[in-house]
N, C-alpha and C. Protein backbone atom coordinates (compact mmCIF):
# COMPACT_ATOMS: atom_id res chain seq x y z
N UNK A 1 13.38 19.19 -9.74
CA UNK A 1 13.68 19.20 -8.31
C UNK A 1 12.75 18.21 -7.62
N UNK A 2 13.62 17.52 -6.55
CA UNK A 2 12.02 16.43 -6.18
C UNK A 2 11.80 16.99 -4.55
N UNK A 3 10.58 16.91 -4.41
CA UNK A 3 9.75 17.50 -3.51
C UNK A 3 9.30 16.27 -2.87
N UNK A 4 9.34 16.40 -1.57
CA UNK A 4 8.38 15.62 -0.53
C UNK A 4 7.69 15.92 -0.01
N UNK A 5 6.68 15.37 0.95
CA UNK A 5 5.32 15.80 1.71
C UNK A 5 5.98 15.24 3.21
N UNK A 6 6.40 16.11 4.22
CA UNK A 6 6.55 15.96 5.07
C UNK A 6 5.37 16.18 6.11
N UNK A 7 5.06 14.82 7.42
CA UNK A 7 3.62 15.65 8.13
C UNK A 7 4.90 15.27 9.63
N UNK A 8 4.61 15.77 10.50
CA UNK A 8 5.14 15.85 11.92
C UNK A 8 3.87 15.74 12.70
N UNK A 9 3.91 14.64 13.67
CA UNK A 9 2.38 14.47 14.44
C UNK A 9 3.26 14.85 15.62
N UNK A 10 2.35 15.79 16.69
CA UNK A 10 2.67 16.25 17.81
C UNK A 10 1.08 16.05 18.69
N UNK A 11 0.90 16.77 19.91
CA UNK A 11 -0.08 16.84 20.29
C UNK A 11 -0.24 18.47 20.93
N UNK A 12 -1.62 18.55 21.01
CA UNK A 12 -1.61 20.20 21.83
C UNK A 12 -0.99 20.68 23.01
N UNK A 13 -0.37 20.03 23.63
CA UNK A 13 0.25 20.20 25.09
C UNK A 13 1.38 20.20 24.93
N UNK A 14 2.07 19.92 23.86
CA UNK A 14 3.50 19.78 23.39
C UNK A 14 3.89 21.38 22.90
N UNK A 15 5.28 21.46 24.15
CA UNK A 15 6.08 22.81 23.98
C UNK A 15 7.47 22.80 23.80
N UNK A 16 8.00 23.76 22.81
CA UNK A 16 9.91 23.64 22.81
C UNK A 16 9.90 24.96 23.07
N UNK A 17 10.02 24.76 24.62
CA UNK A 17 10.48 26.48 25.41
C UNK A 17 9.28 26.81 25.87
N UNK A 18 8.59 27.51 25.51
CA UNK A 18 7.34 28.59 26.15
C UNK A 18 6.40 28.57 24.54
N UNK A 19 6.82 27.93 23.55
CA UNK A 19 6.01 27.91 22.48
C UNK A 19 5.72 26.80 21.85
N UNK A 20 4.16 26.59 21.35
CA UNK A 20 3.32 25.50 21.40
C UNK A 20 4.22 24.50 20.52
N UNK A 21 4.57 23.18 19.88
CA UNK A 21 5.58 22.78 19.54
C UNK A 21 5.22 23.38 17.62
N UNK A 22 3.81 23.12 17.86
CA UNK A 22 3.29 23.09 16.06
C UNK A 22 3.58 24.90 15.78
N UNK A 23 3.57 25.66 16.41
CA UNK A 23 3.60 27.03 16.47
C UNK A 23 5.47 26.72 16.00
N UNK A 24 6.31 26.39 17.23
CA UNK A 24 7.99 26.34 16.40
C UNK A 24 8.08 26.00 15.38
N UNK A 25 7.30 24.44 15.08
CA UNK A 25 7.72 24.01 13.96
C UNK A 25 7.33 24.77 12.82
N UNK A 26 6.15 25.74 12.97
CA UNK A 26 6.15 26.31 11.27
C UNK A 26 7.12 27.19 11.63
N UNK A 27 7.40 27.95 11.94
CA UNK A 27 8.37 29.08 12.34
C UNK A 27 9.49 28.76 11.71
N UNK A 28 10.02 27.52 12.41
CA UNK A 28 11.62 27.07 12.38
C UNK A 28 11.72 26.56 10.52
N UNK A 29 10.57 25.95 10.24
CA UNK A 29 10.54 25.82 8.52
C UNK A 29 10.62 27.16 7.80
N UNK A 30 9.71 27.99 8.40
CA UNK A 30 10.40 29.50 7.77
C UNK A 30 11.12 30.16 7.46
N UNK A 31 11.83 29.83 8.78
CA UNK A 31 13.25 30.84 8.81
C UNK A 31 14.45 30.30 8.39
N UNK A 32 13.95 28.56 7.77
CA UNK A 32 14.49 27.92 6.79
C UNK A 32 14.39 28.21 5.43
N UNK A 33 13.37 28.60 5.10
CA UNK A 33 13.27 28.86 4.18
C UNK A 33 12.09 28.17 3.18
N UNK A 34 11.09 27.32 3.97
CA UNK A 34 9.85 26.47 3.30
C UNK A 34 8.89 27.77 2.55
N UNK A 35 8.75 27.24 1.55
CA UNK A 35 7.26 28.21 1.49
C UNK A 35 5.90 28.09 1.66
N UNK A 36 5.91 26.95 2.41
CA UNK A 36 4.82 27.00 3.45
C UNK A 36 4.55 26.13 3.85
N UNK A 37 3.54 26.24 4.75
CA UNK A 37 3.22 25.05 6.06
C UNK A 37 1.77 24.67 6.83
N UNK A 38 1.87 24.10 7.19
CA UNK A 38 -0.07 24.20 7.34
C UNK A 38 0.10 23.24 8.79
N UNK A 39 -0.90 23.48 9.96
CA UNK A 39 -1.08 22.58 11.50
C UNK A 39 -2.16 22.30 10.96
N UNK A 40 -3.04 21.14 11.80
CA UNK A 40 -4.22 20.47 11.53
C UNK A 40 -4.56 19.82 13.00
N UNK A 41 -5.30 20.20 13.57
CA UNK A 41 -6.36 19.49 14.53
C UNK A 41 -7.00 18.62 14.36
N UNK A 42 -6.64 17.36 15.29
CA UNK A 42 -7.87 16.27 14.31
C UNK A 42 -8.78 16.20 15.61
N UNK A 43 -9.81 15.48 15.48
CA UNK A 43 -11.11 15.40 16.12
C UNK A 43 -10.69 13.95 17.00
N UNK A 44 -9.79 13.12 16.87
CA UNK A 44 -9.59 11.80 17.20
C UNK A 44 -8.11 11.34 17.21
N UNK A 45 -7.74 10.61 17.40
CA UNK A 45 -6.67 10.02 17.19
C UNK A 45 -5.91 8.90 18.62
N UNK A 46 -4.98 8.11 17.82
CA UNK A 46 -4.43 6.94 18.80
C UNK A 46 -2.83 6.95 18.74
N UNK A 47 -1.82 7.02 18.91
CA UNK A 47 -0.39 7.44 18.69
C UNK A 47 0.19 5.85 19.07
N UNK A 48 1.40 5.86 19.20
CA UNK A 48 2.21 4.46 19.67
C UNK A 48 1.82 3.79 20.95
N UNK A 49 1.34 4.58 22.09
CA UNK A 49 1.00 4.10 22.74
C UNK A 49 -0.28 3.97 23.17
N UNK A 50 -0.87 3.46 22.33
CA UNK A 50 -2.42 3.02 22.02
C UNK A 50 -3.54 3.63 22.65
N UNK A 51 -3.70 4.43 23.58
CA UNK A 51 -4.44 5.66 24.01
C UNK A 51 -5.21 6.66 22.81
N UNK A 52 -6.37 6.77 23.23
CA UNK A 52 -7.25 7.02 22.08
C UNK A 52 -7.46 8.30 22.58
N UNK A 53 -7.55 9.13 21.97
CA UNK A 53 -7.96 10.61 22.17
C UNK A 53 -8.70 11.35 21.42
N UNK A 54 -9.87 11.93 21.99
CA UNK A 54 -10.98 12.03 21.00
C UNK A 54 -11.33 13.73 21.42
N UNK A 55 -12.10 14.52 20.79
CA UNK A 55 -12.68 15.72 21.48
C UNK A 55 -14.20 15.14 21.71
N UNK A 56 -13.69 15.28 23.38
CA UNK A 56 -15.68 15.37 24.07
C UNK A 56 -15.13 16.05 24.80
N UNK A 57 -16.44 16.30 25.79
CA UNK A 57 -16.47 16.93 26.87
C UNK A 57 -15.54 16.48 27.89
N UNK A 58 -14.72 15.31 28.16
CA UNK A 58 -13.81 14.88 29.39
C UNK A 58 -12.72 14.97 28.75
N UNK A 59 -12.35 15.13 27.57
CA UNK A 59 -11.14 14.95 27.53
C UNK A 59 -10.30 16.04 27.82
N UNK A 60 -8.98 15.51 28.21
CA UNK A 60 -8.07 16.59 28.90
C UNK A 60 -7.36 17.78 28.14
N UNK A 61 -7.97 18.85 28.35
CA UNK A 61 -7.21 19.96 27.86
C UNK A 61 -5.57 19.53 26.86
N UNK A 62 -5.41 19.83 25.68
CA UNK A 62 -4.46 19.48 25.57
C UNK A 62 -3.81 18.29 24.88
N UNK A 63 -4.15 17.26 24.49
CA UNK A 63 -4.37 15.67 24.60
C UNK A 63 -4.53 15.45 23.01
N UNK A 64 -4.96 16.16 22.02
CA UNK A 64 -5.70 16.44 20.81
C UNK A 64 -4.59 15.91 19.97
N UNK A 65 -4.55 15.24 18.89
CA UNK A 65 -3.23 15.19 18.18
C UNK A 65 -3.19 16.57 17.11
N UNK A 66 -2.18 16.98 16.72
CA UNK A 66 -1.41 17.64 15.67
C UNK A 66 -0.88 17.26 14.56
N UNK A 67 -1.21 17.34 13.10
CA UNK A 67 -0.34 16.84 12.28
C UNK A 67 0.31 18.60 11.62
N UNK A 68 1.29 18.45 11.85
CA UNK A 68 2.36 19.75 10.67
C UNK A 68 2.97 19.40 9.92
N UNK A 69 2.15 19.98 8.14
CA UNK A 69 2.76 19.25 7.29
C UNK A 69 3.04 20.66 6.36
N UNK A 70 4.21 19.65 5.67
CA UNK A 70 5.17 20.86 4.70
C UNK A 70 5.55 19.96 2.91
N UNK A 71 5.35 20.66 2.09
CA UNK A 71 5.88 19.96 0.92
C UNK A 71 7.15 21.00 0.46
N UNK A 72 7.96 20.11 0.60
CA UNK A 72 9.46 20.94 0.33
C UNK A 72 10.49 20.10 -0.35
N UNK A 73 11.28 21.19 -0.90
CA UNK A 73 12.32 19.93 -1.52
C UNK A 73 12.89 19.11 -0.90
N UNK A 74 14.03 18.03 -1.44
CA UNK A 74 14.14 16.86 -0.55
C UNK A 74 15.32 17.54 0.74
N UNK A 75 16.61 18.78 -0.21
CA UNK A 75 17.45 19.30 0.96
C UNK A 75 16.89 20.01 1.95
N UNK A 76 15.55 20.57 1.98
CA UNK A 76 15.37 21.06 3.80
C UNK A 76 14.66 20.88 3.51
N UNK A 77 13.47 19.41 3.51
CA UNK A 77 13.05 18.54 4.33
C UNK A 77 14.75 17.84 5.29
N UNK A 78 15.50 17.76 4.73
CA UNK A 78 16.76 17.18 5.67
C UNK A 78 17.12 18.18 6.42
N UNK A 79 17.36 19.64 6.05
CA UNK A 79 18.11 20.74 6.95
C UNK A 79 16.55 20.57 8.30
N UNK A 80 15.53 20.35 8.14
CA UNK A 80 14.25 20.23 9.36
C UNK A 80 14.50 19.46 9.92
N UNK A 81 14.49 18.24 9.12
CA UNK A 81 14.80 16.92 10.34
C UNK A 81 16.33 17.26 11.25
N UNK A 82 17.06 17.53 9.88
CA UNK A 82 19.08 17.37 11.05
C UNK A 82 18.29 18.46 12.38
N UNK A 83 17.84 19.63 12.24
CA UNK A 83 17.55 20.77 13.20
C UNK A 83 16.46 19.97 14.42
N UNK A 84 15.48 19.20 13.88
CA UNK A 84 15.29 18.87 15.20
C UNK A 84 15.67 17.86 15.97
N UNK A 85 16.49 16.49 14.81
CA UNK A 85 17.49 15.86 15.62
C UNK A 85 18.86 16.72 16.87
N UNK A 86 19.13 17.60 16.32
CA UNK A 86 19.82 18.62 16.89
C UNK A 86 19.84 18.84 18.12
N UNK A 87 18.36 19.29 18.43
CA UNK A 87 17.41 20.17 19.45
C UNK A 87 17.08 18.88 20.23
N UNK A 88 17.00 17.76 20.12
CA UNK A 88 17.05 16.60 20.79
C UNK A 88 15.19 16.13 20.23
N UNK A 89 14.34 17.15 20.02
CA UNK A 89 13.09 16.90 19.57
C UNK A 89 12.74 15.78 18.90
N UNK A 90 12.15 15.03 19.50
CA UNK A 90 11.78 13.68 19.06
C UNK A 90 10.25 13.06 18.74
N UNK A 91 9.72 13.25 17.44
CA UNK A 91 8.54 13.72 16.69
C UNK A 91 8.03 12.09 15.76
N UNK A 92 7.27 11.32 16.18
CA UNK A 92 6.61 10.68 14.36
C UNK A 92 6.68 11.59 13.81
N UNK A 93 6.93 10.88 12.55
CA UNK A 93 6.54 11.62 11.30
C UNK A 93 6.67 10.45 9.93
N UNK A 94 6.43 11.03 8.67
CA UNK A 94 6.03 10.74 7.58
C UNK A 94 6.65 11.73 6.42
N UNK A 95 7.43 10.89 5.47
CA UNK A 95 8.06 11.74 4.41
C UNK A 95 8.00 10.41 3.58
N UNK A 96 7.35 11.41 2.07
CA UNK A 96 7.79 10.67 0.92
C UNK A 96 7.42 11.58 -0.11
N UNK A 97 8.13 10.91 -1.25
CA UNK A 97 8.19 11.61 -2.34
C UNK A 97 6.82 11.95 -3.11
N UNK A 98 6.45 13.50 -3.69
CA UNK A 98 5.37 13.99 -4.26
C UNK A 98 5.85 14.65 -5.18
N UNK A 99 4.73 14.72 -6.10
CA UNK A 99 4.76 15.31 -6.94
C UNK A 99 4.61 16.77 -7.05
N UNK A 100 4.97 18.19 -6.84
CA UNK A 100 4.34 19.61 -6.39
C UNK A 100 4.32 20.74 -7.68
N UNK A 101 3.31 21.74 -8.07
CA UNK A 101 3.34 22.63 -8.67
C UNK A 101 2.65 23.40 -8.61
N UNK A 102 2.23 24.52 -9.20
CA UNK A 102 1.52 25.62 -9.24
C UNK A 102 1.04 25.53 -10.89
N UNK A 103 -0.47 25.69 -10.84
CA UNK A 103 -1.16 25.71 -12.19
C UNK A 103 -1.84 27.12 -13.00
């Protein structure tokens, strides 16, 4: 079966509905059926539009980037993406093929 490493970069202020976006997205992989998922806080980061965002003391509540990443097979890594093409959700991201197992 071939497996990919999917990551979804969002930021902390990012919501679909009343829930944080990285909070849906593991959810919505769940109730897909992933077996699992992991959010990540980074300390820094710069996105497409070249704005640097760092954690100090001024920076704005919120502002922080997100990466949510999933290693799943290649058909829902597609049933995730078609669902948030769907939802109109419009996310960077990063998919390619890995290698996955349990030892």
């Amino acid at each position: 079966m071939q497996s990919v490493y999917l990551r979804l970069y969002v930021t902390e202020k990012q919501r679909h509905g009343n829930t944080p976006l990285h909070e849906w997205l593991l959810e919505e992989a769940r109730r897909l059926g992933a077996p699992g998922g992991s959010a990540f806080r980074a300390i820094a980061g710069f996105g497409r539009h070249g704005r640097l965002h760092e954690e100090t003391f001024f920076e704005l509540a919120g502002e922080l980037p997100l990466q949510v990443e999933f290693v799943l097979d290649a058909a829902l890594a597609d049933r995730l993406l078609d669902e948030l093409r769907a939802r109109k959700i419009s996310l960077p991201y990063v998919r390619y093929a890995v290698e996955a197992g349990v030892l």
